[in-house]
N, C-alpha and C. Protein backbone atom coordinates (compact mmCIF):
# COMPACT_ATOMS: atom_id res chain seq x y z
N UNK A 1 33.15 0.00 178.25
CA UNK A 1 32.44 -0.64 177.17
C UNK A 1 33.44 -1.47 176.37
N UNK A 2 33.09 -2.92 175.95
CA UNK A 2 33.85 -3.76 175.57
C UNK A 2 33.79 -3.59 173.99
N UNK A 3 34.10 -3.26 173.00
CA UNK A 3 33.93 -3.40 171.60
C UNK A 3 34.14 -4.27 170.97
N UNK A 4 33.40 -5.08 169.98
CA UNK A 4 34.06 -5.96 168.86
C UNK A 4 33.98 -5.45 167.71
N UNK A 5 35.26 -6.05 166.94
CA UNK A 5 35.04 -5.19 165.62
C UNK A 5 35.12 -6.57 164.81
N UNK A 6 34.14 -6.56 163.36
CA UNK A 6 33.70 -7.55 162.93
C UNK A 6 34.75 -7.21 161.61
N UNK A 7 35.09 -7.87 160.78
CA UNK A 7 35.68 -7.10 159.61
C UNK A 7 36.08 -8.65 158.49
N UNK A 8 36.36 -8.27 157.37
CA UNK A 8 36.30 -9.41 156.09
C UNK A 8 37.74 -9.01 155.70
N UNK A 9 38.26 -8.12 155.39
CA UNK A 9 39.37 -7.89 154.18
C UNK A 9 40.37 -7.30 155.58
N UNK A 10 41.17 -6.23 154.61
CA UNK A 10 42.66 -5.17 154.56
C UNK A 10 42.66 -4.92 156.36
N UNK A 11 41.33 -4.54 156.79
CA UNK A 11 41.33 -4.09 158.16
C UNK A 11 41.81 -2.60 158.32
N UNK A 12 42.23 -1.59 157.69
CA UNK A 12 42.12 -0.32 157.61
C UNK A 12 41.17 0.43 158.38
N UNK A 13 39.79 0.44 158.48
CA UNK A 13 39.28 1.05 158.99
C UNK A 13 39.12 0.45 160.48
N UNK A 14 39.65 -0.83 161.08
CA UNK A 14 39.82 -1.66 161.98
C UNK A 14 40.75 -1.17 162.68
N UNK A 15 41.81 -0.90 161.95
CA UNK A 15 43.31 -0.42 162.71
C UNK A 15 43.07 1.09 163.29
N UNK A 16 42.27 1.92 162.38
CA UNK A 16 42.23 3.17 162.78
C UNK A 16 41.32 3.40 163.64
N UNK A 17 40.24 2.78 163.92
CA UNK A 17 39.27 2.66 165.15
C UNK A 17 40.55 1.90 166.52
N UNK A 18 40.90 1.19 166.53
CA UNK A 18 41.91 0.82 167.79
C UNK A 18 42.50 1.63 167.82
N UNK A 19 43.44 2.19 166.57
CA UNK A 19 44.59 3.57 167.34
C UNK A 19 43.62 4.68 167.62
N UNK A 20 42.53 4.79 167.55
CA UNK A 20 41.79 5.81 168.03
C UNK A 20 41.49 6.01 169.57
N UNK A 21 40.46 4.85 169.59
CA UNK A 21 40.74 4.54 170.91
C UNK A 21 41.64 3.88 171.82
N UNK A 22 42.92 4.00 171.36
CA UNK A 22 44.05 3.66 172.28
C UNK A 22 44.34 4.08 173.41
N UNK A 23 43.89 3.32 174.42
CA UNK A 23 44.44 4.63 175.84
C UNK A 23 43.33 5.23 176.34
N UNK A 24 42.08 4.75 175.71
CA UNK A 24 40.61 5.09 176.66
C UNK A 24 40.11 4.28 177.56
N UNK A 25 40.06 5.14 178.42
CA UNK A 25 39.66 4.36 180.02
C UNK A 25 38.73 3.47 180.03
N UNK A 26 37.30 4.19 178.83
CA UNK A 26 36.05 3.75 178.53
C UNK A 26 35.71 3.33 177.63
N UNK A 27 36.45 2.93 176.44
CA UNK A 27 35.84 2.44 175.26
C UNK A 27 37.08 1.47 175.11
N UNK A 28 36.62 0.23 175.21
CA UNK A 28 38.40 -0.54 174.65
C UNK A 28 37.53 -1.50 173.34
N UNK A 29 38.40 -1.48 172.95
CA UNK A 29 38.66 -2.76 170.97
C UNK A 29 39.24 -3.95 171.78
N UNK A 30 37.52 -4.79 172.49
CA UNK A 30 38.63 -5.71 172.73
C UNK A 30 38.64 -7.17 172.04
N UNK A 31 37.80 -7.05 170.60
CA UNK A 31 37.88 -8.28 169.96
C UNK A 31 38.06 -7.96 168.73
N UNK A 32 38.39 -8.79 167.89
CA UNK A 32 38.34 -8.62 166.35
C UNK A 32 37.88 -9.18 165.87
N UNK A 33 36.78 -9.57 165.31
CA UNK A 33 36.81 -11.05 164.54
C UNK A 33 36.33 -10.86 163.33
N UNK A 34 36.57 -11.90 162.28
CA UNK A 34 36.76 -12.15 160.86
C UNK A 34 36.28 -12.84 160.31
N UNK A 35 35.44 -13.32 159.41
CA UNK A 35 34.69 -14.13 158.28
C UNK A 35 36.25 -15.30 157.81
N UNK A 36 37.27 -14.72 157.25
CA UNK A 36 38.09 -14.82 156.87
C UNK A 36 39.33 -14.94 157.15
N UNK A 37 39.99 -16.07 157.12
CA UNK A 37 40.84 -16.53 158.17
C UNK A 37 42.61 -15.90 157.05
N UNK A 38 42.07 -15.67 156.04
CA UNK A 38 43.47 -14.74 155.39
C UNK A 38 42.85 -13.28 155.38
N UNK A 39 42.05 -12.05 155.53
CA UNK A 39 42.10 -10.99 156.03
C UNK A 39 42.88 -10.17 156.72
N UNK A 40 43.73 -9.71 155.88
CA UNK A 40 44.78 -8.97 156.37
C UNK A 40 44.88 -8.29 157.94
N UNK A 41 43.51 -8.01 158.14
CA UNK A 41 42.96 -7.30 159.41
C UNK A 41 42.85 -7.56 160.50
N UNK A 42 43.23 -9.02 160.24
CA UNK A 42 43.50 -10.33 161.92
C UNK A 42 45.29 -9.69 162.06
N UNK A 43 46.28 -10.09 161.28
CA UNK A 43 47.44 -9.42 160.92
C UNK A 43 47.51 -8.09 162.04
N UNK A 44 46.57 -6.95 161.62
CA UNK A 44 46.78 -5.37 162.55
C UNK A 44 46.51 -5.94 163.60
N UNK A 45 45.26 -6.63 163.90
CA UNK A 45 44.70 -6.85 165.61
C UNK A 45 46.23 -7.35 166.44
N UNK A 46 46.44 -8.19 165.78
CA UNK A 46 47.87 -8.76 166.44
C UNK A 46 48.90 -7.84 166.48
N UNK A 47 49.30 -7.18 165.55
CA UNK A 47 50.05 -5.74 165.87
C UNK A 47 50.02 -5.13 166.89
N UNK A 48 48.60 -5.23 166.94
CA UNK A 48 48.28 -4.30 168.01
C UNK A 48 47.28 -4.42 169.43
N UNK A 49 48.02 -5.79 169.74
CA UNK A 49 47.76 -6.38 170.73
C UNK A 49 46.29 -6.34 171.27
N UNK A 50 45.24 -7.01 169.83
CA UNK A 50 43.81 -6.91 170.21
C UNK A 50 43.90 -8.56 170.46
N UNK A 51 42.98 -9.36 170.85
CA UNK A 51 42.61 -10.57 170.55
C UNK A 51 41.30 -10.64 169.06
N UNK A 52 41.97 -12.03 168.28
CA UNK A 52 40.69 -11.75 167.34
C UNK A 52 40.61 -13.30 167.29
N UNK A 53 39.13 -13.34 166.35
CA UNK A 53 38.61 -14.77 166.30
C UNK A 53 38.22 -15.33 164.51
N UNK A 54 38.61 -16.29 164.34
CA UNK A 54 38.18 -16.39 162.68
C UNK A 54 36.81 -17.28 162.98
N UNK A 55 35.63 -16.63 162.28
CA UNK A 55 34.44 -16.80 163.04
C UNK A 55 33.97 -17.56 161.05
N UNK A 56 34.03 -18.44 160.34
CA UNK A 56 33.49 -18.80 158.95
C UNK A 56 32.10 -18.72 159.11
N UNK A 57 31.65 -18.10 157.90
CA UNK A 57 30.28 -17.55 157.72
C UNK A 57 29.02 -18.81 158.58
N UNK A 58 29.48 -19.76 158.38
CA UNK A 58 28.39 -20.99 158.72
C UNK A 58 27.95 -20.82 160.23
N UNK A 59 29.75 -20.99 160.56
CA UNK A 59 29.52 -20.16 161.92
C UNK A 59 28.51 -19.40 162.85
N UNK A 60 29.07 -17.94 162.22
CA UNK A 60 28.30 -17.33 162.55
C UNK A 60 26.85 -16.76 162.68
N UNK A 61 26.20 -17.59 162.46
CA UNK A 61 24.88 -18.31 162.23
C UNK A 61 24.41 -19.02 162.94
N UNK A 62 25.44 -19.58 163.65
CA UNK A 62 25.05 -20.45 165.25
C UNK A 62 25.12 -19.49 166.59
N UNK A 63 24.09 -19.60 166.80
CA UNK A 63 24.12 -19.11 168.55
C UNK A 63 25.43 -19.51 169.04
N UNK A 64 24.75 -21.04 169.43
CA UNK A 64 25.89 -21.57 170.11
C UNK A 64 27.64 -21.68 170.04
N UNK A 65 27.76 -20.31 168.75
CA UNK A 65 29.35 -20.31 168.27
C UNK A 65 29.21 -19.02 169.01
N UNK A 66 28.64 -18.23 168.54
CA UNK A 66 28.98 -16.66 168.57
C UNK A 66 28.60 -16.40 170.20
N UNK A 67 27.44 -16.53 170.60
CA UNK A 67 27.08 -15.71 171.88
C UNK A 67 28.48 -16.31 173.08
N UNK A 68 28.37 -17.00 172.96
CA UNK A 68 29.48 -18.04 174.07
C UNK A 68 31.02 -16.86 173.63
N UNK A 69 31.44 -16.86 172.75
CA UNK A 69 32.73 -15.95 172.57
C UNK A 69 32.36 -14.51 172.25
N UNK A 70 31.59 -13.93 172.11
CA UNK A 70 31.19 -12.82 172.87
C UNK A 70 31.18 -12.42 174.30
N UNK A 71 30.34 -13.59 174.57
CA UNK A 71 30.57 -13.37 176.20
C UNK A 71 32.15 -13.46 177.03
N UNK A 72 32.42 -14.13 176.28
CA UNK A 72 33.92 -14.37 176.94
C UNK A 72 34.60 -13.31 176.74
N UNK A 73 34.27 -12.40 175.34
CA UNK A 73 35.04 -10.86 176.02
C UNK A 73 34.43 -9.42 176.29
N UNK A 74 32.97 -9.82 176.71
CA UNK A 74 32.30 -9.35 177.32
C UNK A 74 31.72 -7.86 176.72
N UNK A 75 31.65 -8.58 175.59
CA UNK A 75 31.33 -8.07 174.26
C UNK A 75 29.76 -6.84 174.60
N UNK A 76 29.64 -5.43 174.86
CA UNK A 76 28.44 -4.66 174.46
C UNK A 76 28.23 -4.16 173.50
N UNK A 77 28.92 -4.21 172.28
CA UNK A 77 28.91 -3.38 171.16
C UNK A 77 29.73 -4.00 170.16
N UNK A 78 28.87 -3.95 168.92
CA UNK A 78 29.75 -4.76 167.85
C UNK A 78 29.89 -3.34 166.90
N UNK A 79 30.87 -3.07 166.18
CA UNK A 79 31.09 -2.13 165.17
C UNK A 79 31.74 -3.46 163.73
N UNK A 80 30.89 -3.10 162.44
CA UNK A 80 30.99 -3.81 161.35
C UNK A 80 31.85 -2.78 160.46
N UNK A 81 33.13 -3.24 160.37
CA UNK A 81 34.31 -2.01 159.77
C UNK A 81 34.51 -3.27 157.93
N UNK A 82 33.65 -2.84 157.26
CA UNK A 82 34.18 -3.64 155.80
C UNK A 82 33.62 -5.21 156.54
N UNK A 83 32.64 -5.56 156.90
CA UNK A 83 32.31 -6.77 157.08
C UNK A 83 31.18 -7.16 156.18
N UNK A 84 31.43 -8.22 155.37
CA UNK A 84 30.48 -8.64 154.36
C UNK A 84 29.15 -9.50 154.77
N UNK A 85 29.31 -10.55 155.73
CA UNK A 85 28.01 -11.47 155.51
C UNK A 85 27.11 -10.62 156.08
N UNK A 86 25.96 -11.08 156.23
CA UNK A 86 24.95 -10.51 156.76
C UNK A 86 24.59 -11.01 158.27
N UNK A 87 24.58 -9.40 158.93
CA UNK A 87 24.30 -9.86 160.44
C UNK A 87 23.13 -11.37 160.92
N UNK A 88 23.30 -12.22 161.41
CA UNK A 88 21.71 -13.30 161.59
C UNK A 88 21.20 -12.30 162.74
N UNK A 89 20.02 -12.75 162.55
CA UNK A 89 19.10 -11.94 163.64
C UNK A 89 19.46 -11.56 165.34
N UNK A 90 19.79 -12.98 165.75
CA UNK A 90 19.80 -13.79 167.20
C UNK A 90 21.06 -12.24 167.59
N UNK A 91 22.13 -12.32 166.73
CA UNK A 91 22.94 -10.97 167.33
C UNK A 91 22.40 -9.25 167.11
N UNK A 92 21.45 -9.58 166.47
CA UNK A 92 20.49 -8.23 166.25
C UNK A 92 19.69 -8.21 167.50
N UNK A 93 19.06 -8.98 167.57
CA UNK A 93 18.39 -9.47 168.78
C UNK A 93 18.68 -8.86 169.97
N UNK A 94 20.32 -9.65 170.07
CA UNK A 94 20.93 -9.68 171.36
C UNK A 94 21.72 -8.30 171.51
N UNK A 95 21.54 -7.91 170.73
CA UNK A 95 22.31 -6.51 170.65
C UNK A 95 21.64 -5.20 169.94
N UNK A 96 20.48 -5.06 170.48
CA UNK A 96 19.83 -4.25 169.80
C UNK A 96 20.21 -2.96 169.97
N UNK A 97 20.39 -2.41 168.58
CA UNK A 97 20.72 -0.33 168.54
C UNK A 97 22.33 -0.68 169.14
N UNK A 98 22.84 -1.60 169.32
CA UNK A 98 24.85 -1.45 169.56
C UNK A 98 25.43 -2.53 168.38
N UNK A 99 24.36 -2.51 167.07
CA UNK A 99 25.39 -2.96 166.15
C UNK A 99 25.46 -1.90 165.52
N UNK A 100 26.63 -1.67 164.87
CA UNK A 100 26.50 -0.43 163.26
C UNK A 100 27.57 -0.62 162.15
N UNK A 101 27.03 -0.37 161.30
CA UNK A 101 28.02 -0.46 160.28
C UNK A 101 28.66 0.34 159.21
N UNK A 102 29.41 0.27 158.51
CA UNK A 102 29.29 1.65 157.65
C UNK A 102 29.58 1.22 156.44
N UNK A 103 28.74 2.02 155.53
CA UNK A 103 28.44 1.59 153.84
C UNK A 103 29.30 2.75 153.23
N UNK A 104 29.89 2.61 152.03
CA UNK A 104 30.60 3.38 151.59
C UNK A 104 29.88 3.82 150.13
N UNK A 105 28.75 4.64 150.16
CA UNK A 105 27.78 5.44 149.64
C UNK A 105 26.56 6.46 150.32
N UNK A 106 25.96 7.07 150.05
CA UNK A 106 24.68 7.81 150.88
C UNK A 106 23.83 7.11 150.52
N UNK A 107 23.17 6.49 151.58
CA UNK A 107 22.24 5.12 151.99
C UNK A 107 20.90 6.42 151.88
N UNK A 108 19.80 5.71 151.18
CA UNK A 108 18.92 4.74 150.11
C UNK A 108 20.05 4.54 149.30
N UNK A 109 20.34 5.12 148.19
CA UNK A 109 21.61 4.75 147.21
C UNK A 109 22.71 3.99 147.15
N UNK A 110 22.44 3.09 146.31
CA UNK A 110 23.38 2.38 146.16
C UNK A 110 23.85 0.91 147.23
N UNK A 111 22.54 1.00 147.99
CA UNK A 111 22.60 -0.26 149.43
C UNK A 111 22.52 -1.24 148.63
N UNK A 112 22.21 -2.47 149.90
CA UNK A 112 21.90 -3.90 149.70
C UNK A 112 22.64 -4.60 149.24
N UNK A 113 22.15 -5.88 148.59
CA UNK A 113 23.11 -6.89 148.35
C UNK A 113 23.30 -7.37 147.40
N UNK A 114 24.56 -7.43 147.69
CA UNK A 114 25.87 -7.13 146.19
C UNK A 114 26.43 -5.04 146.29
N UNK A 115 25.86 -4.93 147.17
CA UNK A 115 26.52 -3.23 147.35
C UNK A 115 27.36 -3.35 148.14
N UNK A 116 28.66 -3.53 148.02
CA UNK A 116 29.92 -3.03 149.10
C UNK A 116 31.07 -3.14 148.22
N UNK A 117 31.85 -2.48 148.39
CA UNK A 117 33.61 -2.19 148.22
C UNK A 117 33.56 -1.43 146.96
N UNK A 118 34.00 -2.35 146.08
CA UNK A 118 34.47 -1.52 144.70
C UNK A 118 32.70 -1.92 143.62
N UNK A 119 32.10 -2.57 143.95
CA UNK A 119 30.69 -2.43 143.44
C UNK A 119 29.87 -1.30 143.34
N UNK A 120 30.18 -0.88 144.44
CA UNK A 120 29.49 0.65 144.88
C UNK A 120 29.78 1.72 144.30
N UNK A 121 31.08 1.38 144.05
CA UNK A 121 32.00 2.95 143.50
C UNK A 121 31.97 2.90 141.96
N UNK A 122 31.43 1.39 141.34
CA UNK A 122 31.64 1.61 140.34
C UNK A 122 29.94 1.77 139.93
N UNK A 123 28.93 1.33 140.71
CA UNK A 123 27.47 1.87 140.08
C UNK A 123 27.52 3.40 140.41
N UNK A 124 28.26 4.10 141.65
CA UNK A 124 28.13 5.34 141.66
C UNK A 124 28.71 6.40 139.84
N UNK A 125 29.85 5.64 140.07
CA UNK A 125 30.10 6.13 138.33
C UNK A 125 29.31 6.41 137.41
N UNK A 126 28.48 4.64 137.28
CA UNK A 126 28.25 4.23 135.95
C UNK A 126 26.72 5.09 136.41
N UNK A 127 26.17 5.75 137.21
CA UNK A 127 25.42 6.51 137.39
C UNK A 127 24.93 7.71 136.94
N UNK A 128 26.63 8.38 137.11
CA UNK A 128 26.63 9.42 136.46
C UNK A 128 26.30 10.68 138.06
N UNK A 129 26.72 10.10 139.38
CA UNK A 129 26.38 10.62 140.29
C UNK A 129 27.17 11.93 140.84
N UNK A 130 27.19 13.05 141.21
CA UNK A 130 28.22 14.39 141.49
C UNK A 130 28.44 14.38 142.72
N UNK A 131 27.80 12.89 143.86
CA UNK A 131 28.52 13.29 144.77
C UNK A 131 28.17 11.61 145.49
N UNK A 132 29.10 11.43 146.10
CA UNK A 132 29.25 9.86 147.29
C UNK A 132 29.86 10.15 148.46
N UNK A 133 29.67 9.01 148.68
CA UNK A 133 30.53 9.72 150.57
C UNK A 133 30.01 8.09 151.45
N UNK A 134 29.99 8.32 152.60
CA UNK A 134 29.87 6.95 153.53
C UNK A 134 28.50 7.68 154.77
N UNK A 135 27.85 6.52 154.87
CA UNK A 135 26.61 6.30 155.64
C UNK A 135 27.22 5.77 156.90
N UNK A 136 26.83 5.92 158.13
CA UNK A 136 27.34 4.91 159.31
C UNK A 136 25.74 4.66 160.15
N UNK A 137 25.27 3.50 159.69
CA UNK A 137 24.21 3.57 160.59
C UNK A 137 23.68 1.93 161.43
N UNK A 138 22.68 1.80 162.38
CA UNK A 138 22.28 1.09 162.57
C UNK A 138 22.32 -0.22 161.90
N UNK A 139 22.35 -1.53 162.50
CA UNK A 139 22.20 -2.81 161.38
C UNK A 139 20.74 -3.36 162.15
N UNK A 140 20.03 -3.86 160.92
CA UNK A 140 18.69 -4.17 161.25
C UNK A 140 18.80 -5.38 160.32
N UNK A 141 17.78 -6.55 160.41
CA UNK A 141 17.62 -7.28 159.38
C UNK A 141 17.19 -7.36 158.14
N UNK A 142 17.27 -5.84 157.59
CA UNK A 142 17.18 -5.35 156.07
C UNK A 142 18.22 -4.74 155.96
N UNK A 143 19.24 -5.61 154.92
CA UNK A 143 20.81 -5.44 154.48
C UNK A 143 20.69 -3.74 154.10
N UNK A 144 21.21 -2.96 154.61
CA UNK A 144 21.64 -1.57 154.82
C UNK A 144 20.21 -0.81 155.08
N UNK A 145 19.41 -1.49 155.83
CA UNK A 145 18.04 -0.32 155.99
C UNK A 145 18.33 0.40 156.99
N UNK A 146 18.69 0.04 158.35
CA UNK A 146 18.88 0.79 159.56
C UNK A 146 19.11 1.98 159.75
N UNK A 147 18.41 2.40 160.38
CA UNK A 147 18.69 3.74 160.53
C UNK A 147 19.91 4.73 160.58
N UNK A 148 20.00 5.51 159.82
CA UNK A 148 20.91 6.25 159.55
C UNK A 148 21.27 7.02 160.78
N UNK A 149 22.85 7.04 160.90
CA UNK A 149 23.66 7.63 162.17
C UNK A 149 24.00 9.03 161.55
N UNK A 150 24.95 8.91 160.97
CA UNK A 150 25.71 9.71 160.47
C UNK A 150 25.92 9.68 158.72
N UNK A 151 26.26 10.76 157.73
CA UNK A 151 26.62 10.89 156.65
C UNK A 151 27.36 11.62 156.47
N UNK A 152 28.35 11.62 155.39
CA UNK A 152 29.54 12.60 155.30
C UNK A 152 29.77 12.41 153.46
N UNK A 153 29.49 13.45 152.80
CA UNK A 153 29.69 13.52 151.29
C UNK A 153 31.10 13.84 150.87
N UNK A 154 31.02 13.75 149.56
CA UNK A 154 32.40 14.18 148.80
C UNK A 154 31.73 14.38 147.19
N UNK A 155 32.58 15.12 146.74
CA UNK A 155 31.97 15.38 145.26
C UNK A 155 32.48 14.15 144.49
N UNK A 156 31.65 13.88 143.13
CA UNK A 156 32.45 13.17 142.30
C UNK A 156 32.23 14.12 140.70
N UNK A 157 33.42 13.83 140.28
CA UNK A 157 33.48 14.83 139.01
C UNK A 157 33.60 13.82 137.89
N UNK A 158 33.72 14.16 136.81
CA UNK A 158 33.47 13.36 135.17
C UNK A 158 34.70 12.88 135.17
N UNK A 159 35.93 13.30 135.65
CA UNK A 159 36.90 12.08 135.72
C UNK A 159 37.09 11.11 136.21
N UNK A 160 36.83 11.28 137.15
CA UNK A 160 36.79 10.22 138.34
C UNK A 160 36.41 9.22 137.86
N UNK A 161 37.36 8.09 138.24
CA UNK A 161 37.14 6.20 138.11
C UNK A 161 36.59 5.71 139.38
N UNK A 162 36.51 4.61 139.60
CA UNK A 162 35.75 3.38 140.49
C UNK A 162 37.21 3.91 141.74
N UNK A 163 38.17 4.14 141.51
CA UNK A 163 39.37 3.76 142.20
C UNK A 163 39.71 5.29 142.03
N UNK A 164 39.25 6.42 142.31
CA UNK A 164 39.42 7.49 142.90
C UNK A 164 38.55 7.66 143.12
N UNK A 165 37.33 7.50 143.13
CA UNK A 165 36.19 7.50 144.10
C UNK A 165 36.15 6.76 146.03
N UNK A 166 36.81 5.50 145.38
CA UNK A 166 37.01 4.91 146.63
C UNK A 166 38.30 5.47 147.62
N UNK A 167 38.86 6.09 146.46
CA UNK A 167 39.83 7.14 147.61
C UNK A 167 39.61 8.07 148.42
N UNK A 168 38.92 8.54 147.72
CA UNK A 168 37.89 9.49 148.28
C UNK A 168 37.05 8.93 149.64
N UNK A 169 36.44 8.29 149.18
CA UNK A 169 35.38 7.68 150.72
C UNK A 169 36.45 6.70 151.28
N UNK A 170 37.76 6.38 151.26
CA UNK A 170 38.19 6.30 151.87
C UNK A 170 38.88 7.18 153.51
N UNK A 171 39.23 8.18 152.70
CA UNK A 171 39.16 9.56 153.30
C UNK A 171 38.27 9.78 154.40
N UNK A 172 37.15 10.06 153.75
CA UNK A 172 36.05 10.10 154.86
C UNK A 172 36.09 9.21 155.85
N UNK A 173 36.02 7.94 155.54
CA UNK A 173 36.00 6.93 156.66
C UNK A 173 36.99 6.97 157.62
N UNK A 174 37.99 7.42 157.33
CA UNK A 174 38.93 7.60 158.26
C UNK A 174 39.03 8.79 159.00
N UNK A 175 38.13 9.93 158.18
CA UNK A 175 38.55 11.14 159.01
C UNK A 175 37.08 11.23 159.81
N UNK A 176 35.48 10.83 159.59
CA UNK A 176 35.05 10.30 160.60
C UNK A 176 34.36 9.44 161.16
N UNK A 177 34.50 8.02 160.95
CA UNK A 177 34.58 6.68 161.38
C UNK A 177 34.35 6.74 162.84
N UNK A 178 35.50 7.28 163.55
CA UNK A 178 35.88 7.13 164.65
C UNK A 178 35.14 8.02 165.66
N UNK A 179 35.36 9.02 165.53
CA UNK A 179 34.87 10.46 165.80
C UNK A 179 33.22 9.94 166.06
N UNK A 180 32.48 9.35 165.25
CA UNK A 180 30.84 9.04 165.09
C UNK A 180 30.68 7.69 166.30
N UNK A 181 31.87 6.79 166.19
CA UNK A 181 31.54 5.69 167.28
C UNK A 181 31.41 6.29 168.59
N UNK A 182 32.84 7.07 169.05
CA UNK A 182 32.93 8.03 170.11
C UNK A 182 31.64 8.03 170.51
N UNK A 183 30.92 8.78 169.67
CA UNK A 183 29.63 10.06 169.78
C UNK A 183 28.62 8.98 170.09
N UNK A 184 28.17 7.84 169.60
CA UNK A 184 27.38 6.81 170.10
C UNK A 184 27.90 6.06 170.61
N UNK A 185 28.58 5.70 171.27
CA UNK A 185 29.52 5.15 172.51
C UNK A 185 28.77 6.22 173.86
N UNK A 186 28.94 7.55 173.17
CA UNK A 186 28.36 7.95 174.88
C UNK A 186 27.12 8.17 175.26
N UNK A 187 26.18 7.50 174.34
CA UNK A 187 25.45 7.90 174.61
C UNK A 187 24.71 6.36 176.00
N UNK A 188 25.50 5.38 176.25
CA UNK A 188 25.48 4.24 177.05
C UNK A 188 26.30 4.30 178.14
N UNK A 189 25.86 4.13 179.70
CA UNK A 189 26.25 4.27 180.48
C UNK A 189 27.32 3.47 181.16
N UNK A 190 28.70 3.43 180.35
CA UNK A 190 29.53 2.46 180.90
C UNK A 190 30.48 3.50 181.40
C-alpha cells in the first residue's frame, strides 16, 4: 500500500507516521505533500528520504494537478496529518473510506471550520471542558463529519492553558496516530 501524507505546518505527526512505518514490507510513506511550500514538514520528508510535492491550495482543486501525481506514486491512501484546506470532492470521490484525518478534540465538539491547531485548544478552555483528546476519522465532504475511527481522551483541569492542553493531545497523537493507521491499513488487501 502506497501512502500519501498531506500536511500544512511543523510535520511532527508526519515524521512519526514514516519512522513508524519504516521498514514495512506493506505499508510505505511514499509521498508527502504540502499546501505550503515553507512547512517545516517538506524539511523531515527529505530527512527522511520520502519524496514530497508543494501542491498551493488552488491547486489542489484541479483534477488535472492532483490525480496525475498521485498516480505517479501510486498513491491508495491519503492520511491528512495537520492539513488545513479542505479535501475537494473529486479526491473523496476517488478515494473513498482511504482518506482520514485527525482533529485534535472529541469530534461533534469543537469541529469544522476555523477548528484546528491552537483554536481548538483554546475554545476547549474557554469552555470550561474536563476533558479533550484527538478524533481520527474518515474525511467526507462535511469539514470534520466523517465517521469516527478512533478516539483517545485526556483530562483537562482549571489550570491548564491553550498550550498545555495542546501538549497534551499532542501526546496522544503520537502515542496513537500510528498504531490506528496500522489497524485500518489492514483492513485492505495489499
Amino acid at each position: 500500500m502506497n501512502v500519501a501524507i498531506f500536511v500544512s505546518g511543523s510535520g511532527t505527526n508526519c515524521e512519526n507516521i514514516i519512522q513508524y512505518f519504516r521498514g514495512s514490507e506493506r505499508y510505505h510513506m511514499s509521498l508527502v505533500v504540502s499546501n505550503r511550500a515553507d512547512a517545516y514538514a517538506l524539511e523531515r520528508a527529505k530527512r527522511l528520504g520520502v519524496p514530497s510535492a508543494i501542491v498551493p491550495k488552488a491547486e489542489l482543486n484541479q483534477p488535472e494537478v492532483m490525480l496525475p501525481l498521485l498516480k505517479e506514486y501510486d498513491i491508495d491512501f491519503i492520511v491528512l496529518a495537520g492539513f488545513l484546506p479542505l479535501i475537494p470532492n473529486f479526491l473523496i470521490d476517488t478515494y473513498p473510506r482511504r482518506i482520514v484525518n485527525i482533529h485534535p478534540a472529541l469530534l461533534p465538539k469543537f469541529g469544522g471550520k476555523g477548528m484546528w491547531g491552537h483554536h481548538v485548544h483554546e475554545a476547549v478552555k474557554a469552555a470550561g471542558e474536563t476533558e479533550t483528546g484527538i478524533t481520527i476519522h474518515y474525511v467526507t465532504p462535511i469539514c470534520d463529519g466523517g465517521e469516527i475511527i478512533a478516539q483517545f481522551s485526556t483530562p483537562v483541569v482549571s489550570n491548564d492553558t491553550p498550550d498545555t492542553i495542546a501538549e497534551k493531545v499532542h501526546l496522544l497523537e503520537m502515542s496513537h496516530f500510528p498504531q490506528v493507521l496500522e489497524n485500518i491499513f489492514q483492513q485492505f488487501p495489499y
